[in-house]
C-alpha atoms as a PDB file:
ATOM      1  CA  UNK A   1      45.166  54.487  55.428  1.00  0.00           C
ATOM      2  CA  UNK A   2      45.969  52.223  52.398  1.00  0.00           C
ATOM      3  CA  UNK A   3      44.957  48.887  52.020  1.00  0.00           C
ATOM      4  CA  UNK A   4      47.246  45.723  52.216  1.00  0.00           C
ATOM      5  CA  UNK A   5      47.215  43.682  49.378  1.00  0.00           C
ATOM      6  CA  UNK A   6      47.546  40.609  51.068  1.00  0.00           C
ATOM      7  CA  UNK A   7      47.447  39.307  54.743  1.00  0.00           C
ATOM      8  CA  UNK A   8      48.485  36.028  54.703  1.00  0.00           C
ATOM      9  CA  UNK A   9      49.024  34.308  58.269  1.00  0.00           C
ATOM     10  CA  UNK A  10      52.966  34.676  58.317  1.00  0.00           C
ATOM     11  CA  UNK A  11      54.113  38.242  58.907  1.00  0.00           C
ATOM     12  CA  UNK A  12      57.434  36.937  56.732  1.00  0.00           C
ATOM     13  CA  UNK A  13      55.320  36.129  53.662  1.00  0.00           C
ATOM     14  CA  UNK A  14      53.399  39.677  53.367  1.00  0.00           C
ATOM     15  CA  UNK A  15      53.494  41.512  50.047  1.00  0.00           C
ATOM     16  CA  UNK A  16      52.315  44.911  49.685  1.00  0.00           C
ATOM     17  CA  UNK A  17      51.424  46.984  45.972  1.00  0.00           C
ATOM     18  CA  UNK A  18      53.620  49.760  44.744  1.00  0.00           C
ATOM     19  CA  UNK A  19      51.297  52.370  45.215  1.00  0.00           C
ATOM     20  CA  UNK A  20      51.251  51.061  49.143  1.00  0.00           C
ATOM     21  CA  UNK A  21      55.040  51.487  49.280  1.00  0.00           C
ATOM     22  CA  UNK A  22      55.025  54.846  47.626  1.00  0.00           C
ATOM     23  CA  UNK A  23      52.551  56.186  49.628  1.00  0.00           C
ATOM     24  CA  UNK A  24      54.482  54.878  52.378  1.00  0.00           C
ATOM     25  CA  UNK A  25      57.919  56.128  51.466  1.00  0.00           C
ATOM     26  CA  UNK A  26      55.629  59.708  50.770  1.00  0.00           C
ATOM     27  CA  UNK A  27      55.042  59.739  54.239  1.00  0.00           C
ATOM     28  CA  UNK A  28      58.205  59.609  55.868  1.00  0.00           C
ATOM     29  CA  UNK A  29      59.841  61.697  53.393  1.00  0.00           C
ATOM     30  CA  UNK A  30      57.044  64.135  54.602  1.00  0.00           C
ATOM     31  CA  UNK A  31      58.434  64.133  58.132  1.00  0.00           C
ATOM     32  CA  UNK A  32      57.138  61.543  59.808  1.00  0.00           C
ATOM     33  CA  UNK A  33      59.559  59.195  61.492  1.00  0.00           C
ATOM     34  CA  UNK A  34      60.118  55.638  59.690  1.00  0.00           C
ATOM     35  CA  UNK A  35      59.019  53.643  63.282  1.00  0.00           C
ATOM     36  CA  UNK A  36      55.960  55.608  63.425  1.00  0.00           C
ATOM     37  CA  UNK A  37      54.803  55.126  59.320  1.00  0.00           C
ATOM     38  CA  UNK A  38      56.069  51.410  60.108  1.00  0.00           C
ATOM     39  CA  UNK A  39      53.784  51.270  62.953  1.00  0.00           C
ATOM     40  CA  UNK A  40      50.676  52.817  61.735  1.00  0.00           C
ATOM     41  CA  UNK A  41      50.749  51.185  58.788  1.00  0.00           C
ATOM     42  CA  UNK A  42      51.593  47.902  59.678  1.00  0.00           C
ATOM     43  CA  UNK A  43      54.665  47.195  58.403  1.00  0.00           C
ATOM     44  CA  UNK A  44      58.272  46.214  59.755  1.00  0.00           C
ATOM     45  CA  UNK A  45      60.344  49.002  59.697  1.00  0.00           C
ATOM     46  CA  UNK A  46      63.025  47.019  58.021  1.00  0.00           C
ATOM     47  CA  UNK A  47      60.998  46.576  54.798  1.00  0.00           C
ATOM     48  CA  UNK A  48      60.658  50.501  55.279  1.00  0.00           C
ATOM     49  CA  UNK A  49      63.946  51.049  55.282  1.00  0.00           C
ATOM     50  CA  UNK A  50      64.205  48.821  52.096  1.00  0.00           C
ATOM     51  CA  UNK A  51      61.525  50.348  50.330  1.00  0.00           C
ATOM     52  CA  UNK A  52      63.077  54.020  51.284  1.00  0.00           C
ATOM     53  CA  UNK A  53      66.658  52.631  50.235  1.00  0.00           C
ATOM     54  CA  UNK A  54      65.280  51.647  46.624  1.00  0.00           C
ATOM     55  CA  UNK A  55      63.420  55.219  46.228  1.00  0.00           C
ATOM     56  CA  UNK A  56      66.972  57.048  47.077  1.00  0.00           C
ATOM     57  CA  UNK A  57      68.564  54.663  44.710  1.00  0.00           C
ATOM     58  CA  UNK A  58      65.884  55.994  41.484  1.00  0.00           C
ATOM     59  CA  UNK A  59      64.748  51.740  41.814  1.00  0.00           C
ATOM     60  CA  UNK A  60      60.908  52.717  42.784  1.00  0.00           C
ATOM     61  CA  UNK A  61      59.100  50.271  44.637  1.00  0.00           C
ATOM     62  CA  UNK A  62      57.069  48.245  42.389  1.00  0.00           C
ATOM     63  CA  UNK A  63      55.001  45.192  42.574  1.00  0.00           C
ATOM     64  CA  UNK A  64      56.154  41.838  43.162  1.00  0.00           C
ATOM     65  CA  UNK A  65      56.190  39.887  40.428  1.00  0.00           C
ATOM     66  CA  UNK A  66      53.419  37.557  41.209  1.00  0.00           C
ATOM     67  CA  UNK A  67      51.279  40.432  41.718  1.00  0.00           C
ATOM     68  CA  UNK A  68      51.918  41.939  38.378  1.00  0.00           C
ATOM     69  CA  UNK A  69      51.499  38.248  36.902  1.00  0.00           C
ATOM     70  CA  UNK A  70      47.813  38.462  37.926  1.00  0.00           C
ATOM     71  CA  UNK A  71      44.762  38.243  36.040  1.00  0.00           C
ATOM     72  CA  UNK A  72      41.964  40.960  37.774  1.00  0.00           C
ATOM     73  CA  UNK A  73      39.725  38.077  37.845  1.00  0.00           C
ATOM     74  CA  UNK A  74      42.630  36.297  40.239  1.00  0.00           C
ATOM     75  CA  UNK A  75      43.087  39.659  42.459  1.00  0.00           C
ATOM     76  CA  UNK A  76      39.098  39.402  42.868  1.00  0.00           C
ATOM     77  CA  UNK A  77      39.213  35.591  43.896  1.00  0.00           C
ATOM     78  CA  UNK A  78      42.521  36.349  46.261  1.00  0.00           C
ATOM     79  CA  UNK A  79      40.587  39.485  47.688  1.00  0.00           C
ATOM     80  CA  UNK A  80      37.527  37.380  48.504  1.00  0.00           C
ATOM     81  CA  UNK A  81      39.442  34.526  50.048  1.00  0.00           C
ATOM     82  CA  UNK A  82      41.316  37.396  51.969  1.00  0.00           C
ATOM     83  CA  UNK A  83      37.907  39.040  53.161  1.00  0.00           C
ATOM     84  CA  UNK A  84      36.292  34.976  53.930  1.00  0.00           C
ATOM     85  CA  UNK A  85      39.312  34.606  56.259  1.00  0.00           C
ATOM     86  CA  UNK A  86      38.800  37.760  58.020  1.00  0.00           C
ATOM     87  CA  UNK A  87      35.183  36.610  58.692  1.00  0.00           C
ATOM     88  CA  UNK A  88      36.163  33.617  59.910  1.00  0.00           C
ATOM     89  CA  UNK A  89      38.075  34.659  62.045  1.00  0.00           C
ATOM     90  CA  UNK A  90      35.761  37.149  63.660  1.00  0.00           C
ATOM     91  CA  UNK A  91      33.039  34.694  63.509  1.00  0.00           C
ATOM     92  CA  UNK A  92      35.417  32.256  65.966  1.00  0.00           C
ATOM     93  CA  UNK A  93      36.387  35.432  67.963  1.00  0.00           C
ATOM     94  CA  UNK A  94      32.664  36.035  68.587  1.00  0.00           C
ATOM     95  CA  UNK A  95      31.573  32.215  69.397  1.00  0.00           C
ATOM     96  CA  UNK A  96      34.954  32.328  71.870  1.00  0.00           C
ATOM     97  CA  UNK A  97      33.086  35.557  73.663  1.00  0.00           C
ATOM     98  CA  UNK A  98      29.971  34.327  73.324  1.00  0.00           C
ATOM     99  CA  UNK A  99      30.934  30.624  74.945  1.00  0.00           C
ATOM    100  CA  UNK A 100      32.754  32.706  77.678  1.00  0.00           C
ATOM    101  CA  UNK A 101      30.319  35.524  78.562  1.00  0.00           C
ATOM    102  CA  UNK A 102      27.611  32.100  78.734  1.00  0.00           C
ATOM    103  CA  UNK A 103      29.601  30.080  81.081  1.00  0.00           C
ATOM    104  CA  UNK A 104      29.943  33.097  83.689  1.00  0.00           C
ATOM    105  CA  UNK A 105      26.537  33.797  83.192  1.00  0.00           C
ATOM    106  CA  UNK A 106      25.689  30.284  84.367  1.00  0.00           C
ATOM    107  CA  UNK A 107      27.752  30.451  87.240  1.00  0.00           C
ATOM    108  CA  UNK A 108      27.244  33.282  88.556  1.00  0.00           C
ATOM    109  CA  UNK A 109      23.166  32.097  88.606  1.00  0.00           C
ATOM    110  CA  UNK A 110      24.154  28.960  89.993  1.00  0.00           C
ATOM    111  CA  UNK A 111      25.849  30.800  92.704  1.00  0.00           C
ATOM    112  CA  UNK A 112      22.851  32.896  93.514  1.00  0.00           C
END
């Protein structure tokens, strides 16, 4: 599966690379149903439909502009500060289980 370029935390505000929405156009041009590339991959199918719309037209997705704009040392900070959020939020995920799984465990050997 390709990578996103960028996650940020409103699904409105996403922005993908043009060799993401080529390889996603690919796909359903290869037989696969739009809602099920959309769904795999992550994506609304609407922006699907958009990116599929500008292929039939000859206007090939490409990458937004403050993409293109970027310096690789910028992609490499935004990448890291993509990756630090995703540990963060595993890392409160975990302590949520882990505060959880303790206060059962407490309980239940109160209980005993």
């Amino acid at each position: 599966m390709q990578e996103q370029i960028e996650q940020p935390k409103s699904k409105f505000a996403r922005r993908y690379d043009a060799e993401f929405k080529r390889n996603a156009v690919a796909l359903v041009r290869s037989g696969r149903s739009a809602k099920a590339v959309a769904g795999d991959l992550g994506v609304s199918s609407w922006s699907l439909r958009c990116w599929l719309a500008d292929a039939d037209q000859g206007r090939f997705p490409t990458e937004p502009k403050t993409l293109a704009a970027e310096t690789p040392e910028q992609r490499e900070n935004r990448r890291l500060k993509q990756e630090n959020d995703y540990l963060r939020r595993q890392r409160d995920i975990l302590k949520k289980a882990l505060a959880m799984v303790s206060d059962g465990h407490l309980n239940n050997a109160s209980n005993s």
